[in-house]
C-alpha atoms as a PDB file:
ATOM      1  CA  UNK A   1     229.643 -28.225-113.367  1.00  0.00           C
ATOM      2  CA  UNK A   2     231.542 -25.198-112.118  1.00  0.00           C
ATOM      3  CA  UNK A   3     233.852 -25.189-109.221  1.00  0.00           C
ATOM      4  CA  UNK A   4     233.746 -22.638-106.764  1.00  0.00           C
ATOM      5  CA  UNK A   5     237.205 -21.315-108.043  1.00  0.00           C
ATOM      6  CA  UNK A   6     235.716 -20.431-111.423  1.00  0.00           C
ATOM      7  CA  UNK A   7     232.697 -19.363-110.102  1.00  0.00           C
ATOM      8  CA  UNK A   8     234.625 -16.704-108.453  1.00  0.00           C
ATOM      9  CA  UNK A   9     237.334 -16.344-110.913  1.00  0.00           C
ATOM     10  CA  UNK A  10     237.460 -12.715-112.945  1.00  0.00           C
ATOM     11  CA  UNK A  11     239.420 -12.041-116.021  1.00  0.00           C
ATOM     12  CA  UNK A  12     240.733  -8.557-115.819  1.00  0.00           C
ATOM     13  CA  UNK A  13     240.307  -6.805-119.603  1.00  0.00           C
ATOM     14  CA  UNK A  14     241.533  -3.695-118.489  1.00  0.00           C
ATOM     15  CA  UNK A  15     242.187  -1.519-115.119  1.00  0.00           C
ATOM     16  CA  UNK A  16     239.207  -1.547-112.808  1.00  0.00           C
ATOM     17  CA  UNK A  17     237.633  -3.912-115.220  1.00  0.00           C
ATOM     18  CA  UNK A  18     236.359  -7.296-115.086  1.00  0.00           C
ATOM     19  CA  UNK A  19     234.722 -10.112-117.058  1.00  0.00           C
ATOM     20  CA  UNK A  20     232.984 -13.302-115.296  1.00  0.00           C
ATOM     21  CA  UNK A  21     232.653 -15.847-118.009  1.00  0.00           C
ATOM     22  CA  UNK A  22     231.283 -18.582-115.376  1.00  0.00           C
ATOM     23  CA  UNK A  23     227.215 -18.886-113.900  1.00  0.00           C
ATOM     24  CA  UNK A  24     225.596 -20.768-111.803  1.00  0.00           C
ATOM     25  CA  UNK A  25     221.966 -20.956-111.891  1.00  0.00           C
ATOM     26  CA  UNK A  26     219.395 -20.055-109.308  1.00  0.00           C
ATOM     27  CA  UNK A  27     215.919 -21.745-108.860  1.00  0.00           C
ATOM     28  CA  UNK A  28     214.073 -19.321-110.972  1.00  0.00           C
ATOM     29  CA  UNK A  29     216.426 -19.730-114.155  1.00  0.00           C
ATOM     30  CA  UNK A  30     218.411 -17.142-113.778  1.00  0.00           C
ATOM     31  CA  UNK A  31     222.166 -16.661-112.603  1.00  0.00           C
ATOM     32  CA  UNK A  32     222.095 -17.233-108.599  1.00  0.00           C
ATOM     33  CA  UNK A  33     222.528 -13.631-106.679  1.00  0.00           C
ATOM     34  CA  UNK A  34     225.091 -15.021-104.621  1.00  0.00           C
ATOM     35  CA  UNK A  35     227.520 -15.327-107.397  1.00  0.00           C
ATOM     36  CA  UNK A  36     227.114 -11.517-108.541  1.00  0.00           C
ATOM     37  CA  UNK A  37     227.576 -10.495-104.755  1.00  0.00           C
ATOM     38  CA  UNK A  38     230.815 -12.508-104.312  1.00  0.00           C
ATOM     39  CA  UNK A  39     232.243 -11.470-108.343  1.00  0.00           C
ATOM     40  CA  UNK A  40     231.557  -7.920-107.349  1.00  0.00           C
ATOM     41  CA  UNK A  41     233.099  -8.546-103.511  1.00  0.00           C
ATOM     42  CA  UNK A  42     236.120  -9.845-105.786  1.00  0.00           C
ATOM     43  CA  UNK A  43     236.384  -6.921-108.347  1.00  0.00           C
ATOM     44  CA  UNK A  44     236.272  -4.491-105.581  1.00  0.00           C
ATOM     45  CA  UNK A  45     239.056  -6.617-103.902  1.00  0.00           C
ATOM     46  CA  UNK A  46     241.301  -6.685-106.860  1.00  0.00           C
ATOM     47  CA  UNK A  47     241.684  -2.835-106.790  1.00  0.00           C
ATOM     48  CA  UNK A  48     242.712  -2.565-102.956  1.00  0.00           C
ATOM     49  CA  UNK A  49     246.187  -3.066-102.253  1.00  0.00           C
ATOM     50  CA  UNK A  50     248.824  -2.623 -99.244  1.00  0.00           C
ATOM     51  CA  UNK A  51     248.465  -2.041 -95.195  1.00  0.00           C
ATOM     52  CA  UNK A  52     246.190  -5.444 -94.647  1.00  0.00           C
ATOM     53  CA  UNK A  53     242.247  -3.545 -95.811  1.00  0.00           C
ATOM     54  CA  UNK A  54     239.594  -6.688 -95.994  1.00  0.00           C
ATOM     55  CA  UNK A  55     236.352  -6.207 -96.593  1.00  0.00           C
ATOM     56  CA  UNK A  56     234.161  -5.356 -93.947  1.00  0.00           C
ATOM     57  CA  UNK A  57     230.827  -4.602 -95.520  1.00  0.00           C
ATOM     58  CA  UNK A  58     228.576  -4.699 -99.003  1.00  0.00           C
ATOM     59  CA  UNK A  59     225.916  -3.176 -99.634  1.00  0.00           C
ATOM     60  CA  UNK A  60     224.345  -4.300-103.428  1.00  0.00           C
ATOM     61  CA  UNK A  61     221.101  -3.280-105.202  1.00  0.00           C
ATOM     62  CA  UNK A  62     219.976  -5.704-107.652  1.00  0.00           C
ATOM     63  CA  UNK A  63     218.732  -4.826-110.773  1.00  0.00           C
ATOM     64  CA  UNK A  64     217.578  -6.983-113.054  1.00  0.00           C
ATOM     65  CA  UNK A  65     217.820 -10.876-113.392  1.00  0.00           C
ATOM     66  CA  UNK A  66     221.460 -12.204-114.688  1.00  0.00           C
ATOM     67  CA  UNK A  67     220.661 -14.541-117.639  1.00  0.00           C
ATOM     68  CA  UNK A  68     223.359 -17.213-119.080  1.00  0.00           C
ATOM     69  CA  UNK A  69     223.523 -16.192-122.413  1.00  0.00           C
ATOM     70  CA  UNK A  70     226.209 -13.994-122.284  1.00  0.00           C
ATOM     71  CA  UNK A  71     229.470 -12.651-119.801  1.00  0.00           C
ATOM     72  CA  UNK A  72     229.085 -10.096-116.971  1.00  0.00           C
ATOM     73  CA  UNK A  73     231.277  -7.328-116.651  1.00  0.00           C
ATOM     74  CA  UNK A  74     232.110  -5.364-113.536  1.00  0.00           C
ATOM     75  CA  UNK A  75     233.653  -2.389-113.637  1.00  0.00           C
ATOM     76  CA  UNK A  76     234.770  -0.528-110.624  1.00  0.00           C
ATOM     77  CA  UNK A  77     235.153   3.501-109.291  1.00  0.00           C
ATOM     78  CA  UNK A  78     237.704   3.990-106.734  1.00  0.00           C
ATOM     79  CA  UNK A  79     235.485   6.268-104.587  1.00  0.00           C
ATOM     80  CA  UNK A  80     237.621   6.363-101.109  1.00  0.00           C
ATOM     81  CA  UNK A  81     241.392   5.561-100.334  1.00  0.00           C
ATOM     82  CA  UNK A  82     241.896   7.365 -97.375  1.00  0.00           C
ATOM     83  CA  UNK A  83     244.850   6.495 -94.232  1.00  0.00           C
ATOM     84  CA  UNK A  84     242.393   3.711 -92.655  1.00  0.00           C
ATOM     85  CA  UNK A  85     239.423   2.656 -95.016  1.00  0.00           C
ATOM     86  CA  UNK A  86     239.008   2.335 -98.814  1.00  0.00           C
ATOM     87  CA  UNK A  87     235.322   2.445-100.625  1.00  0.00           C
ATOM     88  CA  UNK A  88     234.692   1.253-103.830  1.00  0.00           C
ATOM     89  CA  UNK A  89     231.832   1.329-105.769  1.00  0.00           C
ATOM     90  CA  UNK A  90     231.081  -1.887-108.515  1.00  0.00           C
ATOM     91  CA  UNK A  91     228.573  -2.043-111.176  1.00  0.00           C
ATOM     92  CA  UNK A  92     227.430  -5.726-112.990  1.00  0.00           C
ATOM     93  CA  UNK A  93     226.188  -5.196-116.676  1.00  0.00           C
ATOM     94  CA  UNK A  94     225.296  -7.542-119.133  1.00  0.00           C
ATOM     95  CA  UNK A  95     224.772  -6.566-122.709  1.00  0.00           C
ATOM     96  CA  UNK A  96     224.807  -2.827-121.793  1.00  0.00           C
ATOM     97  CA  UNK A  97     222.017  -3.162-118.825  1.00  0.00           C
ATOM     98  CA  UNK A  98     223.117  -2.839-115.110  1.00  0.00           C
ATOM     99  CA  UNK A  99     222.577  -6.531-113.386  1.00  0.00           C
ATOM    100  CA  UNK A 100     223.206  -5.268-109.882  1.00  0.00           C
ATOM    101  CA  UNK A 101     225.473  -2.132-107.885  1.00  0.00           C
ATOM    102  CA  UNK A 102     227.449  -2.369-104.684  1.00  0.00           C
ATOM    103  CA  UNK A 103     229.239  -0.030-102.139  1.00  0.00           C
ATOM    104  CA  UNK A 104     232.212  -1.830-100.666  1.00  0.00           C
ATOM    105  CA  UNK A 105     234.169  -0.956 -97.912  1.00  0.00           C
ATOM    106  CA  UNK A 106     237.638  -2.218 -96.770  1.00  0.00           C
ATOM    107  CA  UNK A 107     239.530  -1.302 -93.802  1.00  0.00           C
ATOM    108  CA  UNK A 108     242.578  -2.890 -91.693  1.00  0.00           C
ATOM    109  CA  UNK A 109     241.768  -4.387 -88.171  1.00  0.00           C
ATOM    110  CA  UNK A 110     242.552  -1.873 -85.502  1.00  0.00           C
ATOM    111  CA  UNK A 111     242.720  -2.080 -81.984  1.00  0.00           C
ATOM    112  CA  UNK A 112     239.692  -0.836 -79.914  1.00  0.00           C
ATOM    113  CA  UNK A 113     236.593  -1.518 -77.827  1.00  0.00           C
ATOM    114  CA  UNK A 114     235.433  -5.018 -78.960  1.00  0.00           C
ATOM    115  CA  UNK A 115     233.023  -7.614 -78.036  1.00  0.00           C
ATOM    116  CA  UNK A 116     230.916 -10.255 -80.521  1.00  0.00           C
ATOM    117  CA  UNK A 117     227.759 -12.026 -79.933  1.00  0.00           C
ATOM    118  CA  UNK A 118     227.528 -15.803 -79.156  1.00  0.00           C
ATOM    119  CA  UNK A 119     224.620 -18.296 -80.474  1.00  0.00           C
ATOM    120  CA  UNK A 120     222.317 -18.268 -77.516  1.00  0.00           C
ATOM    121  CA  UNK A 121     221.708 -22.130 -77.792  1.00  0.00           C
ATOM    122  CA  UNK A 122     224.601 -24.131 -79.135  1.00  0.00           C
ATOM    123  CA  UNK A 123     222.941 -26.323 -82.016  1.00  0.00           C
ATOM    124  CA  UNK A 124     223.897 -29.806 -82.652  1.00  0.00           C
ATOM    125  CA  UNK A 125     227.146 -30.142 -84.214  1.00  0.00           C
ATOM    126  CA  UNK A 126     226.914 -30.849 -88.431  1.00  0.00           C
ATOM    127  CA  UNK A 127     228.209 -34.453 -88.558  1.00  0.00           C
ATOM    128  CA  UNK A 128     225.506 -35.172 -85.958  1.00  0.00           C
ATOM    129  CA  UNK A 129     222.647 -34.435 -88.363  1.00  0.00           C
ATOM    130  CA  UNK A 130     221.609 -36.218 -91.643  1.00  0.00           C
ATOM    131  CA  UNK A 131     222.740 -34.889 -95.596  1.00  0.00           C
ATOM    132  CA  UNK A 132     219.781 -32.622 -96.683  1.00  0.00           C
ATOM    133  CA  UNK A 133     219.096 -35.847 -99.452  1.00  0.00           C
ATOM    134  CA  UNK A 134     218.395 -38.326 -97.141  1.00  0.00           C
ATOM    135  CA  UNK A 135     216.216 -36.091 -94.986  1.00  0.00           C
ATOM    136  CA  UNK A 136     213.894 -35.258 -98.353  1.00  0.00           C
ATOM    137  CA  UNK A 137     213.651 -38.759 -99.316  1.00  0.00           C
ATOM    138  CA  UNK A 138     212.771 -39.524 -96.320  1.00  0.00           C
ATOM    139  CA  UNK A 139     209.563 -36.576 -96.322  1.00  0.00           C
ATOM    140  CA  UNK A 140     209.257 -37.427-100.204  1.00  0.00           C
ATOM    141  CA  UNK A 141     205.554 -38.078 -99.748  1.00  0.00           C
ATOM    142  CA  UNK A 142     204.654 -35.425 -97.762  1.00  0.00           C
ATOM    143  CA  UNK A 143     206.477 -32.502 -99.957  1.00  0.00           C
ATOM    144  CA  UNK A 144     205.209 -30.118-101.385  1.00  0.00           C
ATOM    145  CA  UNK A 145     206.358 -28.387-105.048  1.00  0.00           C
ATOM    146  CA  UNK A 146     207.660 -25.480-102.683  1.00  0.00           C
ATOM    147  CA  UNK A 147     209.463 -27.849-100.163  1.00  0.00           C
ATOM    148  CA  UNK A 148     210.485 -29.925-103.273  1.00  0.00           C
ATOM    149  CA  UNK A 149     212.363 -26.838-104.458  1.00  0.00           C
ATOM    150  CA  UNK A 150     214.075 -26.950-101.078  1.00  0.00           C
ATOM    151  CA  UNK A 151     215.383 -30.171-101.737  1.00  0.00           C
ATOM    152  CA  UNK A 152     218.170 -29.612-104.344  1.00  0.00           C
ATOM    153  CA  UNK A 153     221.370 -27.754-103.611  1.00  0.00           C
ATOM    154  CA  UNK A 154     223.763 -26.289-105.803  1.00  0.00           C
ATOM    155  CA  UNK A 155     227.085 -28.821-106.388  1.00  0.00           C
ATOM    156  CA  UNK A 156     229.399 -26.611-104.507  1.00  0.00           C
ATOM    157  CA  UNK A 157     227.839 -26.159-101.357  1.00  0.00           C
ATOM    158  CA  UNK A 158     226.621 -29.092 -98.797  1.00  0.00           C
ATOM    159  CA  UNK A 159     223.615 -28.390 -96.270  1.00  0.00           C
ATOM    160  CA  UNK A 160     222.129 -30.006 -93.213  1.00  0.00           C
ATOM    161  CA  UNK A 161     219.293 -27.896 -91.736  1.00  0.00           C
ATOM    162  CA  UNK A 162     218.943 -28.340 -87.700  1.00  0.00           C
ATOM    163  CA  UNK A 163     214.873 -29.168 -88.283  1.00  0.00           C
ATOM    164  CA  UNK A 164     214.351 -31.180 -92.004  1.00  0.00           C
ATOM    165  CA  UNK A 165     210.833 -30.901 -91.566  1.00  0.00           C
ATOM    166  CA  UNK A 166     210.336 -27.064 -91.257  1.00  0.00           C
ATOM    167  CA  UNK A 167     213.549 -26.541 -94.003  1.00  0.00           C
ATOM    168  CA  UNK A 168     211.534 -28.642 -96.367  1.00  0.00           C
ATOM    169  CA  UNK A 169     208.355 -26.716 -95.460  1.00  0.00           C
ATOM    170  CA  UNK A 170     206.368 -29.868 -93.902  1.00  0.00           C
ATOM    171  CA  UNK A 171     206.199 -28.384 -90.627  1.00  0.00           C
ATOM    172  CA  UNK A 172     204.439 -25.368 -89.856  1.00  0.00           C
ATOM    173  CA  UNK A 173     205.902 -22.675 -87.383  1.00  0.00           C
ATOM    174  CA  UNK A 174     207.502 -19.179 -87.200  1.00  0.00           C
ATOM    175  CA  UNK A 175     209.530 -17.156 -89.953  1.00  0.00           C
ATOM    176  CA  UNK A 176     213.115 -18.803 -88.775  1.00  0.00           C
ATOM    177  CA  UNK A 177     215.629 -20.852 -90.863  1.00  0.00           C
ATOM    178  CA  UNK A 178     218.958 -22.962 -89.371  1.00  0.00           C
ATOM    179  CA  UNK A 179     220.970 -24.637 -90.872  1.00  0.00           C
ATOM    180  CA  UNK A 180     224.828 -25.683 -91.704  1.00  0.00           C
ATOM    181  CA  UNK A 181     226.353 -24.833 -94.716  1.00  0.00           C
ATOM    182  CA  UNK A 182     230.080 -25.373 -96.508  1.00  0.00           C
ATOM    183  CA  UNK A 183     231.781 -24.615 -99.650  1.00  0.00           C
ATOM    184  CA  UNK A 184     232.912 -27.592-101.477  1.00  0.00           C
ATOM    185  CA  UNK A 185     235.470 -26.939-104.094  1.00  0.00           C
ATOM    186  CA  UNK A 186     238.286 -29.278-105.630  1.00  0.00           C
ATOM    187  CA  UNK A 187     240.263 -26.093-105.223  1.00  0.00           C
ATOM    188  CA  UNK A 188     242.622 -26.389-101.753  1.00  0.00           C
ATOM    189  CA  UNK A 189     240.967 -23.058 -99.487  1.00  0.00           C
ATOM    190  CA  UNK A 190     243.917 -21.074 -99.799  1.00  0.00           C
ATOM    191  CA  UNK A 191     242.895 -20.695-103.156  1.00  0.00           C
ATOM    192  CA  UNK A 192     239.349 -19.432-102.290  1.00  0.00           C
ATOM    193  CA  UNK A 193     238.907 -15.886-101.143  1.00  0.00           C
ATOM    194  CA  UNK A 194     237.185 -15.830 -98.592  1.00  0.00           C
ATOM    195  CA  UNK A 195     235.489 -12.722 -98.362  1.00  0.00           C
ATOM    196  CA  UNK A 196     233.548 -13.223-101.619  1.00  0.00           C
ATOM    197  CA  UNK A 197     232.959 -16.767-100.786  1.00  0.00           C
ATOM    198  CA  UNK A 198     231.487 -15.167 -97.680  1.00  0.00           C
ATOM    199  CA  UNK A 199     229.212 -13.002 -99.734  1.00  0.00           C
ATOM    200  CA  UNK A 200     228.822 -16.180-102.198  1.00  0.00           C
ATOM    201  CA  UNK A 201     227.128 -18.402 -99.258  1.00  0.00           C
ATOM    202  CA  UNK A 202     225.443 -15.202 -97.236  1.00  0.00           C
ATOM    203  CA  UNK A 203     222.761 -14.782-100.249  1.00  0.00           C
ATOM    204  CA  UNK A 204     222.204 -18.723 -99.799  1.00  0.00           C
ATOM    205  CA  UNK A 205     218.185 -19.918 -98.587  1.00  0.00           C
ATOM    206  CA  UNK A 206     217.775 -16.386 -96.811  1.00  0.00           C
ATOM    207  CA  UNK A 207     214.247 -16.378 -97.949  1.00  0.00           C
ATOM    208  CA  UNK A 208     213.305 -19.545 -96.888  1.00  0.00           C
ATOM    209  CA  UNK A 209     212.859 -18.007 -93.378  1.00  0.00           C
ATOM    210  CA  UNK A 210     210.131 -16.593 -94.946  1.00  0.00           C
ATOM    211  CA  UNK A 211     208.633 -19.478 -96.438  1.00  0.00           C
ATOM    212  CA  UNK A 212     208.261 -21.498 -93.225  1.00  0.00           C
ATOM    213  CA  UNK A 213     206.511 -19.063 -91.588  1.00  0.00           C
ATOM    214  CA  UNK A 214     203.237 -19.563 -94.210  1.00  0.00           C
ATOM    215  CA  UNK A 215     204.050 -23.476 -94.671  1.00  0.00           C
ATOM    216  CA  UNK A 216     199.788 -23.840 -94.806  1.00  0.00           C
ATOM    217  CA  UNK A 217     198.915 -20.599 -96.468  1.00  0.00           C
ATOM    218  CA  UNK A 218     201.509 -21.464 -99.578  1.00  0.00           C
ATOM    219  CA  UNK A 219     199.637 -21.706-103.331  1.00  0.00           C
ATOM    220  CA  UNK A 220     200.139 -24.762-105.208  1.00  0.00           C
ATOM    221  CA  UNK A 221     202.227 -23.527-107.916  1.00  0.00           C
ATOM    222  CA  UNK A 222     205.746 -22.342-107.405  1.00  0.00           C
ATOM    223  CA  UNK A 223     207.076 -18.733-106.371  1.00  0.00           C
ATOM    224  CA  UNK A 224     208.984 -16.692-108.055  1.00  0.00           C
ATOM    225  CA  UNK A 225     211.788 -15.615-105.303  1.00  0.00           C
ATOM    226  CA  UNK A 226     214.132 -12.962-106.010  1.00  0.00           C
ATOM    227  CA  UNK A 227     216.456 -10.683-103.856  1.00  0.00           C
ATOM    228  CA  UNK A 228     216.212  -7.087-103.949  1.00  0.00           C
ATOM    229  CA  UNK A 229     218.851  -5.710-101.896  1.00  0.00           C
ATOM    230  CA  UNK A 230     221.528  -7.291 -99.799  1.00  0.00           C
ATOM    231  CA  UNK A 231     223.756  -5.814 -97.123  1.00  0.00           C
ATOM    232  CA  UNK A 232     226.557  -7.645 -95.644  1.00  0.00           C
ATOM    233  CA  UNK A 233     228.938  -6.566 -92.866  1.00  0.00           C
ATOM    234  CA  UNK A 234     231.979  -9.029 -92.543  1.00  0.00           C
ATOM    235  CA  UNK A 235     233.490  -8.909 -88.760  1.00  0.00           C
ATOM    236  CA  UNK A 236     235.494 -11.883 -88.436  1.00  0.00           C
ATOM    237  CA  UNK A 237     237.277 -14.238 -91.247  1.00  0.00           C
ATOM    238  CA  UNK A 238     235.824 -17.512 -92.104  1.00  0.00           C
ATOM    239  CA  UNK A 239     237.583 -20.609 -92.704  1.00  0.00           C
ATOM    240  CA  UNK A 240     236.405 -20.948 -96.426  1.00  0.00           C
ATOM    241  CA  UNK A 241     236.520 -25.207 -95.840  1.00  0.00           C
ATOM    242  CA  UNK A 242     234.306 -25.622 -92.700  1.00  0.00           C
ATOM    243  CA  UNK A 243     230.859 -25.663 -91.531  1.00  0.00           C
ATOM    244  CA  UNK A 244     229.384 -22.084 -90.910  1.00  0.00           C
ATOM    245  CA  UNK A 245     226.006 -21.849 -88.910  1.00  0.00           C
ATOM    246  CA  UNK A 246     223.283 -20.096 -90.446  1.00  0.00           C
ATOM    247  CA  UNK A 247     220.146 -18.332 -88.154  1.00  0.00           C
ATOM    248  CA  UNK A 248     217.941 -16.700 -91.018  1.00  0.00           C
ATOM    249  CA  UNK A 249     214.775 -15.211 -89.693  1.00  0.00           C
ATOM    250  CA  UNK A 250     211.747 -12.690 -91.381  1.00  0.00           C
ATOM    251  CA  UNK A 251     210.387 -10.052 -89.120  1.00  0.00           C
ATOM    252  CA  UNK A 252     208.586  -8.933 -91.795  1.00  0.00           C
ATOM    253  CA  UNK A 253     206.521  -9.494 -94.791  1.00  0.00           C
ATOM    254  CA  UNK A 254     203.754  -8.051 -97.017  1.00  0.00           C
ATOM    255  CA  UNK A 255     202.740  -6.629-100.563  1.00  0.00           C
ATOM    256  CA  UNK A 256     204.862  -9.250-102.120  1.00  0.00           C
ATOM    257  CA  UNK A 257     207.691  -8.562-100.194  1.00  0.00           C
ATOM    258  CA  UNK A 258     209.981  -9.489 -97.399  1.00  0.00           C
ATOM    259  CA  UNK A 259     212.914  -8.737 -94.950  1.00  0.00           C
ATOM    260  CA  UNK A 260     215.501 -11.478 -94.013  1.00  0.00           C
ATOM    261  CA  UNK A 261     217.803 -10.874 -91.109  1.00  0.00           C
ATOM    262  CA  UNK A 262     221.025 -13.446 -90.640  1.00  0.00           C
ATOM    263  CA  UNK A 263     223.872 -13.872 -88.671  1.00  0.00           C
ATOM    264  CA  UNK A 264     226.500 -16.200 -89.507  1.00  0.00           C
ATOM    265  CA  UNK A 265     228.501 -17.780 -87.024  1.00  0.00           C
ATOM    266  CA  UNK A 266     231.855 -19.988 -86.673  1.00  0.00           C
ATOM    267  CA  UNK A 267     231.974 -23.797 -85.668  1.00  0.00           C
ATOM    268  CA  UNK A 268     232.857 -22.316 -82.189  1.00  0.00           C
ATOM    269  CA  UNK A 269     229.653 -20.181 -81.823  1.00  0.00           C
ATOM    270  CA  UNK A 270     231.473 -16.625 -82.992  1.00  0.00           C
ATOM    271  CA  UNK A 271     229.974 -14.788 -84.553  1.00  0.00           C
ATOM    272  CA  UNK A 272     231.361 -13.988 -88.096  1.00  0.00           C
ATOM    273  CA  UNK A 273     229.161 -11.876 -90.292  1.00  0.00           C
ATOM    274  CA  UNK A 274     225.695  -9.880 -90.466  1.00  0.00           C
ATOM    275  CA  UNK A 275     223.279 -10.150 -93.201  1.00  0.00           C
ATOM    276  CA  UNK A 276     220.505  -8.072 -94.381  1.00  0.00           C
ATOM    277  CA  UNK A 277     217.718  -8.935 -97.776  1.00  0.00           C
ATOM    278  CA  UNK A 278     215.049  -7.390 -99.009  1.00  0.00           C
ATOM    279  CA  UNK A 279     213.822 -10.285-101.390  1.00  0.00           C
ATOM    280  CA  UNK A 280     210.362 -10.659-103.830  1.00  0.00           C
ATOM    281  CA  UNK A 281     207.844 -13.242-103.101  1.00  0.00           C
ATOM    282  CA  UNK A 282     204.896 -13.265-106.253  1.00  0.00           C
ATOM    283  CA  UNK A 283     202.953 -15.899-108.509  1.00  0.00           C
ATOM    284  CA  UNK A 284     205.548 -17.092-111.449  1.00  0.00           C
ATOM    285  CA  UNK A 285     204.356 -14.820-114.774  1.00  0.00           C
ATOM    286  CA  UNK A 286     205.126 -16.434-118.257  1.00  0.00           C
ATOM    287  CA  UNK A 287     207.663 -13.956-119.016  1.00  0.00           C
ATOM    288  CA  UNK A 288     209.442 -15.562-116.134  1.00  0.00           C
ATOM    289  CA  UNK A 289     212.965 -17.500-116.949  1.00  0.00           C
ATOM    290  CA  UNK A 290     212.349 -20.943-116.796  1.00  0.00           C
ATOM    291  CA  UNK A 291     212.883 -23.122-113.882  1.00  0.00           C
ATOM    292  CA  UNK A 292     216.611 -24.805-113.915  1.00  0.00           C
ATOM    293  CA  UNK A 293     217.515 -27.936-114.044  1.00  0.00           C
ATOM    294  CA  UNK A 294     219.017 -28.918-110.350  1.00  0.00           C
ATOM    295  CA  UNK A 295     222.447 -28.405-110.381  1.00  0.00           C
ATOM    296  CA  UNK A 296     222.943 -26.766-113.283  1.00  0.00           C
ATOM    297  CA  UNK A 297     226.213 -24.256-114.344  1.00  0.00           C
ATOM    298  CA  UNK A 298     227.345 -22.711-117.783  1.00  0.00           C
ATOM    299  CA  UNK A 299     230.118 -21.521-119.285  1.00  0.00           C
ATOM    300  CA  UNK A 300     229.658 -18.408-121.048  1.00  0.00           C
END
């Protein structure tokens, strides 16, 4: 298993480009899309220095599927460096084929007109609910193969969903998905940066908002799920070591699509980053990538 550091970790070959040589795998079999966002949020990162620019918002096009067999490389254009904000644009390829582009912008925190939403309803506090494993042994006999899909996480993240029985699809009702989610790494958090873990965990369940709005109108065989695009917009930092609240919701689907809309917000109810998908729902084709085994992560 890989820890979040190496997960994240690039190996710079030469200037404004980057090798990954770390993957963790998604449900379909491929490398999860959170890792690409939060390598390229890194690369782009590497190649901003001075006067205190973080990175306020991503948004990535994805390509094609990221398979293990092999590094990804990111290479990166410096597109803006201007007196306040710096753009960057960051390209994944893999064997010569483009995995997945991104336009990245940095900027310092200035002073001006500010205010920041607060969750409406405060949810119950993490250590309050039960570990996402004892909820689906619990509903073990009443899963189905999509809510047994829901059931594994990856090893460096820990989740406890406010309602087990609509997370795990048992429970029917509308397109919305909450939930707690935090990093687990061996690696102390000053060693994680956090705006690409941010992008890391943003990608995480969005379209399982989607999902439990059709709990009774699901096929029996599994989906193939994959994200299209994904825009993130950063406003506050995140302690990379605590729980994060998660409020996914769909206010649309059809013709094998969907949009996911999130918002991310601190232990304290601020409000700490926006999220936009466009993912795939379809019927799994043989050319597929396999499913993974739960939990799995490579070293390429």
């Amino acid at each position: 298993m890989s820890d979040l550091r190496e997960l994240l970790a690039l190996e710079t070959v030469a200037p404004l480009h980057f090798v990954a040589r770390h993957a963790q795998l998604n449900r379909s079999g491929a490398v999860y899309g959170g890792q690409l966002l939060a390598q390229l949020a890194r690369a782009a990162e590497l190649t901003v220095e001075g006067d205190g620019r973080q990175l306020h918002s991503l948004q990535a096009t994805f390509e094609r599927l990221a398979d293990v067999t092999g590094p990804i490389e990111y290479s990166v254009e410096r597109t803006l460096d201007g007196r306040t904000e710096s753009v960057r644009q960051v390209r994944g390829m893999q064997r010569g084929r483009l995995l997945i582009s991104a336009c990245i912008g940095f900027g310092p925190a200035a002073a001006g007109l500010a205010h920041r939403a607060m969750w409406q309803v405060p949810p119950p506090p993490p250590e309050s609910l039960p570990p996402l494993h004892e909820s689906a042994s619990r509903l073990a006999a009443e899963l189905s193969v999509h809510g047994h899909s829901r059931t594994r996480t990856y090893p460096q993240v820990e989740l406890r969903p406010l309602d087990a029985r609509r997370h795990l699809l048992v429970a029917p009702g509308p397109p919305l998905s909450r939930f707690w989610i935090r990093a687990l790494s061996d690696a102390p958090a000053a060693d994680l940066p956090a705006a690409p873990l941010g992008a890391y965990l943003s990608d995480y369940l969005a379209a399982n908002s989607v999902l439990a709005g059709h709990v009774h109108e699901l096929p029996a065989e599994s989906l193939f799920v994959a994200s299209l695009n994904h825009s993130l917009w950063l406003h506050a930092p995140a302690d990379p070591a605590d729980w994060l609240y998660h409020e996914f919701e769909s206010p649309w689907a059809g013709g094998g699509r969907a949009l996911c809309t999130g918002r991310i917000f601190s232990r304290q109810g601020q409000l700490l980053a926006s999220v936009a998908q466009a993912v795939m729902l379809r019927p799994r084709r043989a050319q597929d990538l396999p499913l993974p085994v739960a939990g799995e992560s490579l070293v390429l």
